[in-house]
Protein backbone atom coordinates (compact mmCIF):
# COMPACT_ATOMS: atom_id res chain seq x y z
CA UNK A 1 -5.20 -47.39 -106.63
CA UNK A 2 -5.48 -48.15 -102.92
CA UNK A 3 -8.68 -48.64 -100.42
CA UNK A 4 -8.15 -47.12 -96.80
CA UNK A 5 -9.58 -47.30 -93.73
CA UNK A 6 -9.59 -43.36 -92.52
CA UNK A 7 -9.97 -42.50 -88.56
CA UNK A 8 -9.87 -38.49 -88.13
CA UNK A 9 -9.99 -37.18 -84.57
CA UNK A 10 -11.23 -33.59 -84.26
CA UNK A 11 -10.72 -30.91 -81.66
CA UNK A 12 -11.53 -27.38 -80.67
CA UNK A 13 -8.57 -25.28 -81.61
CA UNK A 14 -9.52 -23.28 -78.20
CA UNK A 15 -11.45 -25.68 -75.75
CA UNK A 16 -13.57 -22.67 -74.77
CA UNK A 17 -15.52 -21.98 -77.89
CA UNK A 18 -17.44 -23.39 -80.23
CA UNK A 19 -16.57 -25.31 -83.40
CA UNK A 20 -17.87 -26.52 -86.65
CA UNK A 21 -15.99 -28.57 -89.29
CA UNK A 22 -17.00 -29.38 -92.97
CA UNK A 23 -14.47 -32.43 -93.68
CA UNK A 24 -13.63 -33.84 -97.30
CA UNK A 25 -11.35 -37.00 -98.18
CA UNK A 26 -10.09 -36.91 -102.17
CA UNK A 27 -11.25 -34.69 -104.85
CA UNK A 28 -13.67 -32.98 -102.47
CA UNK A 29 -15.89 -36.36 -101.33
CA UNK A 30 -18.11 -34.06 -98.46
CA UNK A 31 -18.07 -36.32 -95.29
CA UNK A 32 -19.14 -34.07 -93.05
CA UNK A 33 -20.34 -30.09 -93.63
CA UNK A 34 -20.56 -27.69 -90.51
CA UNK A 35 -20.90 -30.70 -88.19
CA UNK A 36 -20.75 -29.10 -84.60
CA UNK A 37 -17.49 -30.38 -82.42
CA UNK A 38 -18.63 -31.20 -79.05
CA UNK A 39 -16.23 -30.26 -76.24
CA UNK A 40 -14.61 -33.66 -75.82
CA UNK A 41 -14.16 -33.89 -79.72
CA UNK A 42 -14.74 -35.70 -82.12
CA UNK A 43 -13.43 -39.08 -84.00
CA UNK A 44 -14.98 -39.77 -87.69
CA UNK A 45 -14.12 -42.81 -89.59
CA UNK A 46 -14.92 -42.97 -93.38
CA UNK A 47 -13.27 -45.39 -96.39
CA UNK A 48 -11.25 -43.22 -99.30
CA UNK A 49 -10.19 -45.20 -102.42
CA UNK A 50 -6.84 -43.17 -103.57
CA UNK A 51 -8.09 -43.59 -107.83
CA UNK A 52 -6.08 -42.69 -111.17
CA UNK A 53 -8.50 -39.91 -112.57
CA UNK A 54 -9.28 -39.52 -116.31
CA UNK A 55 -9.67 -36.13 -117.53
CA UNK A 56 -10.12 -34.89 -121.36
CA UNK A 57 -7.70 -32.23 -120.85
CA UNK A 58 -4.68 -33.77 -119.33
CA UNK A 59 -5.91 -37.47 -119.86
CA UNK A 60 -4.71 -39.76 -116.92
CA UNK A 61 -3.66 -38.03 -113.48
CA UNK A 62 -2.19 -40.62 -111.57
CA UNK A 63 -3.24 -40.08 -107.94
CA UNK A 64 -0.49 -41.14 -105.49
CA UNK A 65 -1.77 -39.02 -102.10
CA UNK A 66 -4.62 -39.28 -99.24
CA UNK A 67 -5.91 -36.11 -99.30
CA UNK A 68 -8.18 -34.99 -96.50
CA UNK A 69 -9.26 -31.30 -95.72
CA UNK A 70 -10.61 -30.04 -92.65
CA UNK A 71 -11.97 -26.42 -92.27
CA UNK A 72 -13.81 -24.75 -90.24
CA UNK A 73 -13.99 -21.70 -87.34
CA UNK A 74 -11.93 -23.06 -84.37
CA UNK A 75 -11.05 -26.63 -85.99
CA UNK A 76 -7.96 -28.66 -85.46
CA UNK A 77 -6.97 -32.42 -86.51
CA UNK A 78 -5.62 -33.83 -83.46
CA UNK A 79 -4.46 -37.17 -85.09
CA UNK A 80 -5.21 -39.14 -88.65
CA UNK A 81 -5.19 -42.91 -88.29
CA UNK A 82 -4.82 -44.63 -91.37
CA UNK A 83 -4.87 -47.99 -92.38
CA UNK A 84 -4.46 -49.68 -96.05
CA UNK A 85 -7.49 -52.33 -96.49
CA UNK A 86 -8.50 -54.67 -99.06
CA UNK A 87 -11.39 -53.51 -100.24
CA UNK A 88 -14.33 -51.11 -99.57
CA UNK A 89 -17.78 -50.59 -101.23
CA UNK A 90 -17.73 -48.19 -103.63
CA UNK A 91 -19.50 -45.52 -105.38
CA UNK A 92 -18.59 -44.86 -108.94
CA UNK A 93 -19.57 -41.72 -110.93
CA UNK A 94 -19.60 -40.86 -114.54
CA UNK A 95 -21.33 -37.81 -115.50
CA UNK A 96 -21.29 -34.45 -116.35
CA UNK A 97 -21.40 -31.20 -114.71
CA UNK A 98 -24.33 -32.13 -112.40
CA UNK A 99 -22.42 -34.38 -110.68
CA UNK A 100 -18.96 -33.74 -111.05
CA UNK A 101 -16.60 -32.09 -108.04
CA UNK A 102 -15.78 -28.87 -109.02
CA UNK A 103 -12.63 -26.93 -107.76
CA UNK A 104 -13.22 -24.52 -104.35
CA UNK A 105 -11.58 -21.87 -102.51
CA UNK A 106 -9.81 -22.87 -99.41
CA UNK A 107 -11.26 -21.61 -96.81
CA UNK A 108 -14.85 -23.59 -98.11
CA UNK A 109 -17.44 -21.28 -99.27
CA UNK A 110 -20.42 -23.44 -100.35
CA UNK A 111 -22.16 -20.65 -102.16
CA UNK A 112 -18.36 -19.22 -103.62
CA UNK A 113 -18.26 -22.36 -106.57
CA UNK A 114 -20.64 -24.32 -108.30
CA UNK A 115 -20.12 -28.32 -108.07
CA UNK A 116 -22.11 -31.31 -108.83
CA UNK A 117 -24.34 -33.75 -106.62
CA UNK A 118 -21.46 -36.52 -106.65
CA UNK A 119 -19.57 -33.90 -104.23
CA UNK A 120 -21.89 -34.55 -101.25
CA UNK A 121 -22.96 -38.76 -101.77
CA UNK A 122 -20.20 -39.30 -99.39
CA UNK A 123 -21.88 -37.48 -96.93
CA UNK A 124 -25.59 -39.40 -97.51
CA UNK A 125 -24.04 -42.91 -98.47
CA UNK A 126 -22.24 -43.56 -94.88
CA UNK A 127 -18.55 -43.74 -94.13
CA UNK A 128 -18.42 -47.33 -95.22
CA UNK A 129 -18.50 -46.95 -98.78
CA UNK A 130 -15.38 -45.39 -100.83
CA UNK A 131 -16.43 -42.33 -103.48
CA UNK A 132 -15.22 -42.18 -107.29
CA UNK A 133 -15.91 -39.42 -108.89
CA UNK A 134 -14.70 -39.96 -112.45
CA UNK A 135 -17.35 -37.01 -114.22
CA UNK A 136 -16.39 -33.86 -115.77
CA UNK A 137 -18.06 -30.91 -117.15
CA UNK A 138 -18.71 -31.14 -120.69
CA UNK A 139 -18.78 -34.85 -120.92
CA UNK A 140 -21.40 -36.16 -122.99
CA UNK A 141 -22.41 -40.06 -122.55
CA UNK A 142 -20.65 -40.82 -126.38
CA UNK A 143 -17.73 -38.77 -125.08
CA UNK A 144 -16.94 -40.52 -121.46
CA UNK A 145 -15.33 -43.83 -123.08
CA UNK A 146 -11.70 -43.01 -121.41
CA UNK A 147 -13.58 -42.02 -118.03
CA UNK A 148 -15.77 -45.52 -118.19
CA UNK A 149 -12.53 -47.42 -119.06
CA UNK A 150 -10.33 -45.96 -116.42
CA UNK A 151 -12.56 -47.42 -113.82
CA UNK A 152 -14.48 -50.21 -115.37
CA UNK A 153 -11.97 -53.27 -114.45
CA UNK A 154 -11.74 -51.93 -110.86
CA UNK A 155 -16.06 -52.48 -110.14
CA UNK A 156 -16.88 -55.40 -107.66
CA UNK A 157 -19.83 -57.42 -106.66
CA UNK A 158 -21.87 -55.13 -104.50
CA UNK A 159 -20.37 -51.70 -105.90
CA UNK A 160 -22.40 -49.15 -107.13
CA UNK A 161 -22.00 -47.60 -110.28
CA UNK A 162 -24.10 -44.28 -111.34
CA UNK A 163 -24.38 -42.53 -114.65
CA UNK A 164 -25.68 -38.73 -115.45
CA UNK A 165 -25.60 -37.85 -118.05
CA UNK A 166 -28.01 -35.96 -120.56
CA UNK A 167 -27.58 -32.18 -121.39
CA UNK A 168 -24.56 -32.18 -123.20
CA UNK A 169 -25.63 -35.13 -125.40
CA UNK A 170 -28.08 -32.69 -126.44
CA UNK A 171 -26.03 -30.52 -127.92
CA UNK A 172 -24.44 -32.85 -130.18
CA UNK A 173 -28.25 -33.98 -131.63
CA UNK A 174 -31.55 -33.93 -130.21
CA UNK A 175 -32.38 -37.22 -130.77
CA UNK A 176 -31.22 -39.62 -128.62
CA UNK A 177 -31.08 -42.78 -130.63
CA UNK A 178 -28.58 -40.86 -132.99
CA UNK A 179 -25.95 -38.77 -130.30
CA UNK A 180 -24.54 -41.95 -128.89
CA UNK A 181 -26.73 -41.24 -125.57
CA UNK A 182 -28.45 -44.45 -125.41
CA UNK A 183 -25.86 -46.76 -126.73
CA UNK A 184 -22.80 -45.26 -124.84
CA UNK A 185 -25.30 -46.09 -121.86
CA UNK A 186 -26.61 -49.55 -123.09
CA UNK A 187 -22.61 -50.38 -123.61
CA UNK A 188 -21.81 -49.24 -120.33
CA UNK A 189 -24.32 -51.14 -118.37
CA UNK A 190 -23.47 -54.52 -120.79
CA UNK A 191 -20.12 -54.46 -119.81
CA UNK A 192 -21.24 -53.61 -115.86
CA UNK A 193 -23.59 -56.21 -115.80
């Protein structure tokens, strides 16, 4: 689990034509989607915290890579800066479906797979703050305990932390005060707060 510091210079792959990039860091975090590349290029800095995932099929995927994808008609990465840094805000997500980061065909389609909101906050948020995205489809709010406790010791003063959850719990009962929806969520702000 490391913070970094992420400068990302990008080009025209030909000088004489036009170019737009959509850019992810991590498990799809959107930075930037069909940003135009002016002639001179462009540089983009954002923070990327490298995070262990939890996931209820193959439980803990340790996460040991920087991942960041650039794609785009006429795009090229002319040079990646990186620097390891203390600590960055961050945005932490535990949800289902409508917010979790779905996988996607290389090239990027955005109307070729479906993915949750969390997949673009990185985007509306600012490049200062580092993205989490520890949701999953399926999860209800009873059923996210491994998810919550994966991250949980790793929140700071000043962090963000966002829950979704709702649809699935649903389907276990519909009444709240008996599915675990409202206590999972009442113990998961207690031990935020």
């Amino acid at each position: 689990n490391t913070y970094y510091r992420v400068r990302i210079h990008l080009n025209r792959n030909d000088a004489a034509e036009e170019a737009k990039v959509s850019l992810f860091t991590e498990k799809r975090h959107q930075q930037l989607l069909d940003e135009p590349i002016p002639a001179e290029g462009l540089v983009y800095e954002c923070s990327v915290y490298v995070h262990n995932n939890w996931s209820k099929n193959t439980y803990e995927y340790v996460d040991t890579m920087l991942n960041i994808v650039a794609t785009g008609e006429n795009v090229a990465i002319s040079s990646i800066e990186v620097q390891e840094v203390e600590q960055a805000k961050t945005f932490w997500i535990l949800g289902d479906s409508t917010v979790c980061q779905q996988t996607a065909a290389i090239p990027y389609f955005p109307l070729d797979h479906c993915q949750g909101v969390g997949s673009a906050m990185a985007k509306y948020l600012g490049s200062d703050w580092a993205i989490v995205n520890e949701a999953e489809s399926g999860l209800s709010a009873s059923a996210s305990t491994n998810h919550f406790n994966n991250f949980i010791n790793d929140v700071k003063p000043g962090d963000i932390v966002w829950f979704e959850f709702g649809h699935n719990d649903d389907k276990v009962s519909n009444d709240p005060s008996t599915n675990g929806y409202l206590s999972s969520l009442e113990n998961y702000y207690n031990q935020i707060t």
